[in-house]
C-alpha atoms as a PDB file:
ATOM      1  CA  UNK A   1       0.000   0.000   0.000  1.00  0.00           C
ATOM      2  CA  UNK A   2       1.485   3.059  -1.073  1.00  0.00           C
ATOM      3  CA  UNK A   3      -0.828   5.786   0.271  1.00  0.00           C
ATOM      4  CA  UNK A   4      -2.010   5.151   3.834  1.00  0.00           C
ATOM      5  CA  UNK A   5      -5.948   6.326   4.148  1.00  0.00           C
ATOM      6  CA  UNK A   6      -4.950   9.299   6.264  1.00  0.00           C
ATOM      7  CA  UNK A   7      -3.136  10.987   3.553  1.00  0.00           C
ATOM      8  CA  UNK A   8      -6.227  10.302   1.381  1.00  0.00           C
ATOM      9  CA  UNK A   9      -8.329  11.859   3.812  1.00  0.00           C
ATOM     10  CA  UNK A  10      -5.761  15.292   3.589  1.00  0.00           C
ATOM     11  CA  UNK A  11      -6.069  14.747   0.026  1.00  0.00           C
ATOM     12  CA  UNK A  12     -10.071  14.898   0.330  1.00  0.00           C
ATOM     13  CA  UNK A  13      -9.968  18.314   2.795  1.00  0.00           C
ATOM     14  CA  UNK A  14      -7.416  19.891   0.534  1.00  0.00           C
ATOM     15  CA  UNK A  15      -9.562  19.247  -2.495  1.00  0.00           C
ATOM     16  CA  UNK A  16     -12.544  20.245  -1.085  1.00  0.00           C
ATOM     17  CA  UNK A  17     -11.451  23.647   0.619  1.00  0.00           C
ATOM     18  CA  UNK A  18      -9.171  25.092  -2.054  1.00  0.00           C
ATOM     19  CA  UNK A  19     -12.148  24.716  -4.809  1.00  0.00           C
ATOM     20  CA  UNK A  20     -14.518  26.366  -1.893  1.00  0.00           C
ATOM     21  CA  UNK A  21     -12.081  29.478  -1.591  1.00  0.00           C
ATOM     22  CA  UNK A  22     -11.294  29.849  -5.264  1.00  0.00           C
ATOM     23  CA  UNK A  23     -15.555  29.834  -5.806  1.00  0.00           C
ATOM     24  CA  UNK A  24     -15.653  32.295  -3.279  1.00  0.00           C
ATOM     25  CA  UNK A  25     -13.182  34.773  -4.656  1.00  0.00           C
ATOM     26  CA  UNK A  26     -15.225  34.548  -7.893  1.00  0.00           C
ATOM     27  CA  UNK A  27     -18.325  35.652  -6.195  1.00  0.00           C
ATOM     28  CA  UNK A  28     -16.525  38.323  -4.788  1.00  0.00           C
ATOM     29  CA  UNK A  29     -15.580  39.150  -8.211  1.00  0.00           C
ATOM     30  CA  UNK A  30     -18.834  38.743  -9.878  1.00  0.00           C
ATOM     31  CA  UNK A  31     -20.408  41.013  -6.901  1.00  0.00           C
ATOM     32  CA  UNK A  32     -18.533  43.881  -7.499  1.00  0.00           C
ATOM     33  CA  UNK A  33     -19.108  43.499 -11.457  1.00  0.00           C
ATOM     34  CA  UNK A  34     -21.765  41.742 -12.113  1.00  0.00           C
ATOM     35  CA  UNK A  35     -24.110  42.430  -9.661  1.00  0.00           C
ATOM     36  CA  UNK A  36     -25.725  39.920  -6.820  1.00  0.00           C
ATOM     37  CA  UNK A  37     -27.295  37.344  -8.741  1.00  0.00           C
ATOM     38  CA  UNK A  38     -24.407  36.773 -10.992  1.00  0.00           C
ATOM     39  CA  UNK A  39     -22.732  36.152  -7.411  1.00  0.00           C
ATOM     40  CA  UNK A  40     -25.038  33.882  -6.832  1.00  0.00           C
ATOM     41  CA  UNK A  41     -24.941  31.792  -9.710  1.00  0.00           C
ATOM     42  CA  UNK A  42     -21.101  31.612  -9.350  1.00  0.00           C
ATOM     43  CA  UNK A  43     -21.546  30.250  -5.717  1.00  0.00           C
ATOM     44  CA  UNK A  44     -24.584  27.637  -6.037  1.00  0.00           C
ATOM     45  CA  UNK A  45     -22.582  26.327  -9.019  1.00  0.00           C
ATOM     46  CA  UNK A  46     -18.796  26.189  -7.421  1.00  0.00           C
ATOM     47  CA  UNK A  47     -20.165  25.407  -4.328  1.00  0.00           C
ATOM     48  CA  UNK A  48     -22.551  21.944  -5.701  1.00  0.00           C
ATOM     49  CA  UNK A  49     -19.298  21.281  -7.676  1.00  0.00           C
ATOM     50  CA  UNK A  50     -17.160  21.402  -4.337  1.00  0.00           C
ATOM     51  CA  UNK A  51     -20.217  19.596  -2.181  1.00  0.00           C
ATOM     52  CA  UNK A  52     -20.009  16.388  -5.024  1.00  0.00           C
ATOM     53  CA  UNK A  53     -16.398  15.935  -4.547  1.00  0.00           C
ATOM     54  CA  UNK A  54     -16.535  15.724  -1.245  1.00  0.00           C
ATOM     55  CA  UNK A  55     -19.114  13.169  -1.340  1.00  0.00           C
ATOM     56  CA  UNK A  56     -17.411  11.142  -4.189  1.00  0.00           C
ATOM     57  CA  UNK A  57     -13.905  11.259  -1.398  1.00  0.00           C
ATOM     58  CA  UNK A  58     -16.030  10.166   1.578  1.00  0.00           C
ATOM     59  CA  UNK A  59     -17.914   7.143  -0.792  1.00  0.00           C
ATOM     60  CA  UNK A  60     -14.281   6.485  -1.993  1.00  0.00           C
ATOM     61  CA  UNK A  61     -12.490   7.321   1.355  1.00  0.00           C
ATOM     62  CA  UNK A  62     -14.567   5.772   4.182  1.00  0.00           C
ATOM     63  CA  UNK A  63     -11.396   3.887   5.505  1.00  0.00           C
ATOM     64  CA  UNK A  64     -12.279   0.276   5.109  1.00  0.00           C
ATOM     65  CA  UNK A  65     -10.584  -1.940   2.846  1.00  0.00           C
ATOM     66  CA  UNK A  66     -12.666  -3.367  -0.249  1.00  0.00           C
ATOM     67  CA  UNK A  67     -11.931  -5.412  -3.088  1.00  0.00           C
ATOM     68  CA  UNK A  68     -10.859  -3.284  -6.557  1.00  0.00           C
ATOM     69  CA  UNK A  69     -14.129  -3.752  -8.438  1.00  0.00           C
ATOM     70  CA  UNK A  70     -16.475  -2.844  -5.207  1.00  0.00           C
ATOM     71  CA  UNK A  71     -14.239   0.813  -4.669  1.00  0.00           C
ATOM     72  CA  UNK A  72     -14.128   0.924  -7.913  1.00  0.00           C
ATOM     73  CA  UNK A  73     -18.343   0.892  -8.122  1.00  0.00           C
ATOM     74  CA  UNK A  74     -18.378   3.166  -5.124  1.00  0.00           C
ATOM     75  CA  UNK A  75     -16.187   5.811  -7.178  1.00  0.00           C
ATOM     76  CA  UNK A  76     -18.476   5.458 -10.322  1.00  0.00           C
ATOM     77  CA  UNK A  77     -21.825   5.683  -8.015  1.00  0.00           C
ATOM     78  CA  UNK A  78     -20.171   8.498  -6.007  1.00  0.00           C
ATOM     79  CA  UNK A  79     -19.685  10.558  -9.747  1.00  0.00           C
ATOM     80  CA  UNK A  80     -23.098  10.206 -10.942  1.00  0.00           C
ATOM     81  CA  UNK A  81     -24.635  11.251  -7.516  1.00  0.00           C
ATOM     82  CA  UNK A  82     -21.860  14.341  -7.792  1.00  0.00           C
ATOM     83  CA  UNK A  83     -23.411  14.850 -11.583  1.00  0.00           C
ATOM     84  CA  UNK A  84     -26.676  14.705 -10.537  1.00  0.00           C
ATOM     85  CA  UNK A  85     -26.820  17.399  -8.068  1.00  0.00           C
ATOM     86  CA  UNK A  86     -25.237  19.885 -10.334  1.00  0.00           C
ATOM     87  CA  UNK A  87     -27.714  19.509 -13.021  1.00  0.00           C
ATOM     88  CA  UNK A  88     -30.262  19.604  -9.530  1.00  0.00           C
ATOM     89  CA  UNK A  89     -28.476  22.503  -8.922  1.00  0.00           C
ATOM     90  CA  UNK A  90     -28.156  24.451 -12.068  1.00  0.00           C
ATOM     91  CA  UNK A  91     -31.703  23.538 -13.001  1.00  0.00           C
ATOM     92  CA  UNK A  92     -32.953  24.826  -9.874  1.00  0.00           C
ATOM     93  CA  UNK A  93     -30.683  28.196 -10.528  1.00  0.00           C
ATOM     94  CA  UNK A  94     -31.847  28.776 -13.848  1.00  0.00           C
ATOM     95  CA  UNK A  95     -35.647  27.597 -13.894  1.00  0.00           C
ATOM     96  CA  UNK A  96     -36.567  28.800 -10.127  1.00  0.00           C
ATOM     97  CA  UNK A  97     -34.292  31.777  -9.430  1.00  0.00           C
ATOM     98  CA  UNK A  98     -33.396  32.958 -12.413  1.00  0.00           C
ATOM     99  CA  UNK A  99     -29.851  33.006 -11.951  1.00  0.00           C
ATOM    100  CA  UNK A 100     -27.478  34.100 -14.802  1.00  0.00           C
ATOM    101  CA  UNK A 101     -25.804  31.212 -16.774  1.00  0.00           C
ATOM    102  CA  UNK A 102     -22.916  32.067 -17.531  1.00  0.00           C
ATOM    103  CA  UNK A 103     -21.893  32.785 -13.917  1.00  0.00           C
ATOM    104  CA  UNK A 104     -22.866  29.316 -13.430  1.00  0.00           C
ATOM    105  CA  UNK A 105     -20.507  28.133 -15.704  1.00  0.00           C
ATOM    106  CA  UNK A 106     -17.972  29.979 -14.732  1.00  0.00           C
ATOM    107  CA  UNK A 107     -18.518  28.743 -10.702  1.00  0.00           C
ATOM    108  CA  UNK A 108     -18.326  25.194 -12.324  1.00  0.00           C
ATOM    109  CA  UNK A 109     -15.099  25.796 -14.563  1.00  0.00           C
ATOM    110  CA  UNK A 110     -13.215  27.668 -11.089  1.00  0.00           C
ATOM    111  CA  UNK A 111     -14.594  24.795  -8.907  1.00  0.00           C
ATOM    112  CA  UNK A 112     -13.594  21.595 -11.090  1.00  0.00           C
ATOM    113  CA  UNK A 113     -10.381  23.715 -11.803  1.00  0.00           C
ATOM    114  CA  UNK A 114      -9.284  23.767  -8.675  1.00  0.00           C
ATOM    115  CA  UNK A 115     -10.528  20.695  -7.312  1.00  0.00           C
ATOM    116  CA  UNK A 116      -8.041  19.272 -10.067  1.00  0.00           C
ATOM    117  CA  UNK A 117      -5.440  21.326  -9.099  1.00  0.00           C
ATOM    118  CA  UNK A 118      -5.906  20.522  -5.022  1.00  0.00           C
ATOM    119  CA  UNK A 119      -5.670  16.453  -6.077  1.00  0.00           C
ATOM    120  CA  UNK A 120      -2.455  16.677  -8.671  1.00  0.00           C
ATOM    121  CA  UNK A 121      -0.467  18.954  -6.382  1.00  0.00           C
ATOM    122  CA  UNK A 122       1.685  16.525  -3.750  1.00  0.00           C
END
């Protein structure tokens, strides 16, 4: 075993609060430009984006040891749960509060950005 499951837990925090701060910097951003609801839209998104990682790390991450095809099933259950409540999210943004799309996007782009960022830096 190369990685012990406490350095995959670090892994999980540090992927899940550099995407939070980088979404949150946007929204600053997008406030002082945009206006609130582009704000918003920036936050719901990177924040949905953020929430599904996390979840996909503690499905992945739970500390137990399983067989390859079994985590393996976990991961792929724990990404379609993380896909799902974006498109919840962003079709709640758009349809319900009106929320600006492109801000979404962009809270999506800044949060899978950095998530990626978070896991390939050691």
């Amino acid at each position: 075993m190369l990685n012990s499951v406490e350095a995959g837990r670090r892994l999980m925090l540090r992927a899940a609060v550099y995407p939070l701060v980088a979404v949150a910097v946007l929204a600053v951003v997008l406030l002082l430009l945009a206006g609130p609801k582009a704000a918003l839209g920036a936050l719901a998104s990177g924040v949905a984006v953020t929430a599904g990682g996390w979840f996909v790390a503690r499905m992945g991450l739970d500390g137990r040891v399983r067989p390859a095809g079994s985590a393996l099933l976990r991961l792929v259950l724990g990404m379609a749960a993380k896909l799902a409540l974006l498109v919840v999210v962003l079709v709640v943004s758009i349809l319900v509060f009106k929320l600006p799309g492109l801000a979404l996007l962009a809270g999506i782009i800044i949060g899978l950005t950095f998530q990626a960022l978070a896991l390939a830096r050691h």
